[in-house]
Protein backbone atom coordinates (compact mmCIF):
# COMPACT_ATOMS: atom_id res chain seq x y z
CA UNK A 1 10.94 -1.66 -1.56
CA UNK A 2 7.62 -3.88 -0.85
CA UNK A 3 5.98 -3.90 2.59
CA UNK A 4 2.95 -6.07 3.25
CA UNK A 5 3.01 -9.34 1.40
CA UNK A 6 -0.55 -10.21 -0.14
CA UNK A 7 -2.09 -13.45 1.17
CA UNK A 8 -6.17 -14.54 1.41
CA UNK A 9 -8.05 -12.91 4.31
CA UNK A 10 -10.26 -13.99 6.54
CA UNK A 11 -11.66 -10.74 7.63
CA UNK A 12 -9.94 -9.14 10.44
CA UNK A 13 -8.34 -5.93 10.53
CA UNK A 14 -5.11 -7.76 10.58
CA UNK A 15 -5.99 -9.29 7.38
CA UNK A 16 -6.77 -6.30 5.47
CA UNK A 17 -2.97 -5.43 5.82
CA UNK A 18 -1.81 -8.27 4.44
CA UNK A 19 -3.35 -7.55 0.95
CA UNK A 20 -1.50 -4.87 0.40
CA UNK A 21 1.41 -4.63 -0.69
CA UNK A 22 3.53 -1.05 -1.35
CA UNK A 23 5.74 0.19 -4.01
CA UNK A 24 8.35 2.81 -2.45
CA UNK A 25 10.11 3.73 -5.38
CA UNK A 26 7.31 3.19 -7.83
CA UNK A 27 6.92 6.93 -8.44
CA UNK A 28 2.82 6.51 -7.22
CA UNK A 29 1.87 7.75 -4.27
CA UNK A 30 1.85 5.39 -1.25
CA UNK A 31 -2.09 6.64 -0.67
CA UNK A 32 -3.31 6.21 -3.99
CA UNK A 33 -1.74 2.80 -4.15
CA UNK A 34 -3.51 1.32 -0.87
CA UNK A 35 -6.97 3.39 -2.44
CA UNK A 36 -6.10 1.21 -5.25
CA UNK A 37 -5.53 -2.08 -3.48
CA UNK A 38 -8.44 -1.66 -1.36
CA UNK A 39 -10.71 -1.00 -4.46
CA UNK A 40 -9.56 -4.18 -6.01
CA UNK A 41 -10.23 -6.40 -3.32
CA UNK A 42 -13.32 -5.27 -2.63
CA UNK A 43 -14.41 -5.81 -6.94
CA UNK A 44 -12.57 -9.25 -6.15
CA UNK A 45 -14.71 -9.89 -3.15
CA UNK A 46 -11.49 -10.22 -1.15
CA UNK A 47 -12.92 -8.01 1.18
CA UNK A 48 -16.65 -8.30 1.14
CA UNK A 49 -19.54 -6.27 3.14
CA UNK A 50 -19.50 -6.25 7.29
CA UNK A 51 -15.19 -6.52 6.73
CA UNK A 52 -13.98 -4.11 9.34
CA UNK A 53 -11.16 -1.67 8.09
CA UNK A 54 -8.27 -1.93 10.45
CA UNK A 55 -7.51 1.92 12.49
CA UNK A 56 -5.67 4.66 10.43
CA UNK A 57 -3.45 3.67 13.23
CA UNK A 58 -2.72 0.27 13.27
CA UNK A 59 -2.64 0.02 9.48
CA UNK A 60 0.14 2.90 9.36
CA UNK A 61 2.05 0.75 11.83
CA UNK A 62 1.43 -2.64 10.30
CA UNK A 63 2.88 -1.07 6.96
CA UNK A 64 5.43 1.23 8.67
CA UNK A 65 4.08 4.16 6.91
CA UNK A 66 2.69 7.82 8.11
CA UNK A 67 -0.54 7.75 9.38
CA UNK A 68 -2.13 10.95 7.53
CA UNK A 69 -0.81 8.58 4.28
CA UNK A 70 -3.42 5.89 5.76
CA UNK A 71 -5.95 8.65 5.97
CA UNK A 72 -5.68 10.16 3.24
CA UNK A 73 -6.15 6.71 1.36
CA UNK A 74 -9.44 6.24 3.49
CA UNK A 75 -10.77 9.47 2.49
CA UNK A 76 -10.58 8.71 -0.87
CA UNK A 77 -12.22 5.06 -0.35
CA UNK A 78 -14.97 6.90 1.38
CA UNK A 79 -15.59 9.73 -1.26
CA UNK A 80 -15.91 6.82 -4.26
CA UNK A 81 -18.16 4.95 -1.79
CA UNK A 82 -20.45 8.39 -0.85
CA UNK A 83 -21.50 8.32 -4.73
């Protein structure tokens, strides 16, 4: 089961949902996989410097997921980006 389909962004918190798109039943963990997606667009310059992240909040709802998965997800962006 998907949830979030990709499409360009523009910038907005809103946006940064819509990259992402989640695996259910692809055995990795729903955290790792938005760490993942968030890493990529950020090497793809999909989301560039000055993007605001959406709230653990309001990216949990916009994907329908629990929000300690959103923050766990952000924790790890924010370790890799503390090096």
């Amino acid at each position: 089961m998907k949830s979030g389909p990709p499409s360009e962004t523009d910038g907005t918190n809103s946006d940064v949902a819509r990259l992402l798109t989640l695996e259910t039943d692809s055995g990795q963990p729903l955290h790792r996989q938005i760490y993942e997606q968030v890493r990529k667009a950020v090497i793809s310059d999909k989301l560039t410097e000055g993007t605001e992240m959406p709230s653990s909040r309001a990216l949990a709802a916009s994907l329908g997921i629990s929000r300690n998965t959103v923050l766990q997800a952000y924790d790890q962006t924010l370790k890799i980006l503390d090096r």
